[in-house]
Protein backbone atom coordinates (compact mmCIF):
# COMPACT_ATOMS: atom_id res chain seq x y z
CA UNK A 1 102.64 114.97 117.33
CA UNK A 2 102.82 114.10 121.05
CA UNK A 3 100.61 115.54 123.56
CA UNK A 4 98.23 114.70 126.34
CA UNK A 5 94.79 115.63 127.35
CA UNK A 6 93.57 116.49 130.90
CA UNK A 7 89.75 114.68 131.09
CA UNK A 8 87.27 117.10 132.95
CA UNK A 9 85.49 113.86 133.32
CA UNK A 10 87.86 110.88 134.48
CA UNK A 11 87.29 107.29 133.24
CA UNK A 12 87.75 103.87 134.47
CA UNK A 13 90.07 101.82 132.67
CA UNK A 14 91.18 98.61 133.55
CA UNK A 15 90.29 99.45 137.59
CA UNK A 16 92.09 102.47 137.65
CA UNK A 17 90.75 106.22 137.39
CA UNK A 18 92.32 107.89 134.45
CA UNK A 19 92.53 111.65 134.63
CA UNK A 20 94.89 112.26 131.45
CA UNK A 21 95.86 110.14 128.31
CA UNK A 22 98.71 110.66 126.57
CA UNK A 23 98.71 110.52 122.55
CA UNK A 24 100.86 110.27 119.15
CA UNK A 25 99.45 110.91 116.18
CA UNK A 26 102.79 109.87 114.39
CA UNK A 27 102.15 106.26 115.83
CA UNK A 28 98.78 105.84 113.92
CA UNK A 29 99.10 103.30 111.51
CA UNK A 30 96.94 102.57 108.48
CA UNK A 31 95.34 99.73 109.86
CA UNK A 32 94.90 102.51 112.77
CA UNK A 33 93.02 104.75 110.23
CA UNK A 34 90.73 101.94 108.76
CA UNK A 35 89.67 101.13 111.84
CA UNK A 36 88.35 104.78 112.96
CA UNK A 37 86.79 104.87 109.75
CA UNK A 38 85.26 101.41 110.34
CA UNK A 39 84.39 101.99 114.01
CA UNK A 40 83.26 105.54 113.06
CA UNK A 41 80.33 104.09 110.62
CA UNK A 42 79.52 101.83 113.07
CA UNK A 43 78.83 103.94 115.92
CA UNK A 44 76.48 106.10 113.19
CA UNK A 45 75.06 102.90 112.37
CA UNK A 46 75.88 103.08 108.67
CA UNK A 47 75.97 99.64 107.06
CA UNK A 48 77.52 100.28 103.75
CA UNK A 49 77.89 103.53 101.91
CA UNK A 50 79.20 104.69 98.28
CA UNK A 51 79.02 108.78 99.47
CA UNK A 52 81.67 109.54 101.72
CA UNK A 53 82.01 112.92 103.28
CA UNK A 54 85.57 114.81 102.80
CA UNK A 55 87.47 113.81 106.13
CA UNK A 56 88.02 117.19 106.95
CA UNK A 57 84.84 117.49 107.80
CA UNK A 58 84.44 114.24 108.90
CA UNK A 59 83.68 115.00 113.21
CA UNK A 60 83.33 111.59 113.75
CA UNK A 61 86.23 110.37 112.35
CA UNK A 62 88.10 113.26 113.73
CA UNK A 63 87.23 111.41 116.95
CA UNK A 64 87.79 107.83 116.29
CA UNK A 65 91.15 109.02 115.05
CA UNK A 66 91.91 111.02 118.21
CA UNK A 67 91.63 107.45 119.98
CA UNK A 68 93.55 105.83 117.75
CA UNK A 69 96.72 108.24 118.54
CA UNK A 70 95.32 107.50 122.08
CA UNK A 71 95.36 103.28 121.58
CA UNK A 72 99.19 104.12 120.00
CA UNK A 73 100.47 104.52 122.53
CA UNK A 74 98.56 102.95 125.52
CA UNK A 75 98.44 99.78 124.50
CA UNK A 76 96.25 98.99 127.39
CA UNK A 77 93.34 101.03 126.44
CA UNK A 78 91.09 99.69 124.27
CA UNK A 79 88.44 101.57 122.11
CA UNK A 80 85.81 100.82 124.03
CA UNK A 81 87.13 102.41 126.88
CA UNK A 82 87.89 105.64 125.29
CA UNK A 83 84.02 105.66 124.09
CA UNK A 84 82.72 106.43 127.86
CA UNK A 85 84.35 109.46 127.45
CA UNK A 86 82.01 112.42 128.12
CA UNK A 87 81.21 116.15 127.52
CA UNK A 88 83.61 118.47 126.21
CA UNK A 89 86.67 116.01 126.79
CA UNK A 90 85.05 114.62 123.54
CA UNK A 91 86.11 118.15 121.79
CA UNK A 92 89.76 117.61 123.07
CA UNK A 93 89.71 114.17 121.75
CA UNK A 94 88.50 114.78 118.24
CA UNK A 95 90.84 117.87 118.05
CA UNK A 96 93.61 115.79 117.85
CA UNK A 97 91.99 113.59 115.02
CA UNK A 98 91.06 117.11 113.31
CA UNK A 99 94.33 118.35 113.91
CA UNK A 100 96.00 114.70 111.76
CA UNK A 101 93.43 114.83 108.91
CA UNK A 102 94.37 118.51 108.74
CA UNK A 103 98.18 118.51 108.84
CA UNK A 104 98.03 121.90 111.07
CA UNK A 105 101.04 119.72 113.29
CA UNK A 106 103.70 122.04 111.66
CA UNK A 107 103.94 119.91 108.45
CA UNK A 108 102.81 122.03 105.73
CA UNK A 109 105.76 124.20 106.75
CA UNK A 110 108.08 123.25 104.41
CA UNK A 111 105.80 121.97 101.55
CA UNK A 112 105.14 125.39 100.25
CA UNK A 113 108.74 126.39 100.45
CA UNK A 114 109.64 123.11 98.45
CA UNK A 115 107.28 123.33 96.16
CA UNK A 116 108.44 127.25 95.44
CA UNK A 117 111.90 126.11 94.38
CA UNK A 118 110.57 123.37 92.17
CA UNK A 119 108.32 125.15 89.82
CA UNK A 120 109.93 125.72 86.79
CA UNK A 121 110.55 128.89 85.35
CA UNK A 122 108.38 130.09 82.25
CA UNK A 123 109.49 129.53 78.90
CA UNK A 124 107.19 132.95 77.43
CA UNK A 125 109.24 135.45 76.90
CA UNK A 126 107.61 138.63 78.71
């Protein structure tokens, strides 16, 4: 999903005041994904770990994957630049990481429906 996000707070990148990114969660890759989970750990400062908590509730990867759709396409951002990002623009950016993990993008829309015609009927007779 395509969308953009108006900062309350603008950032610096690369000289320039940035008052909106643009994002595409359809451009993350998995290598895209590994890293958010990577940098996410980091940032907590967990070294290794064998318990990992269900992504969906996962806030910091929700935001760490909200820059990657950011990084997707904006090539000229880099992570660390999205990471001075402040206050409640945070929110904004890990909703659209929650919103990925989640598939609430319009996708389960037809996965019910498919999976209704595909069940097969029962063989007990009533």
């Amino acid at each position: 999903m395509k969308g953009s996000i108006k900062l309350n707070k603008s950032i610096i990148i690369n000289g320039k005041e940035v008052k909106e990114l643009t994002y595409d969660t359809s451009e993350i890759t998995a290598i895209d994904f590994v890293t958010a989970e990577s940098k996410r750990k980091a940032a907590a400062g967990i070294k290794n770990t064998s318990i990992a908590p269900a992504a969906e509730f996962d806030f910091g990867l929700h935001i760490y994957l909200g820059f990657a759709a950011i990084t997707a396409v904006n090539h000229e951002i880099d992570l660390s630049d999205l990471e001075r990002i402040k206050g409640h623009d945070i929110v904004s950016v890990m909703a659209v990481g929650r919103n990925f993990i989640l598939k609430s993008e319009g996708l389960l829309e037809n996965s019910s429906a498919e999976q209704f015609e595909t069940t097969p009927e029962s063989s007990t007779q009533a």
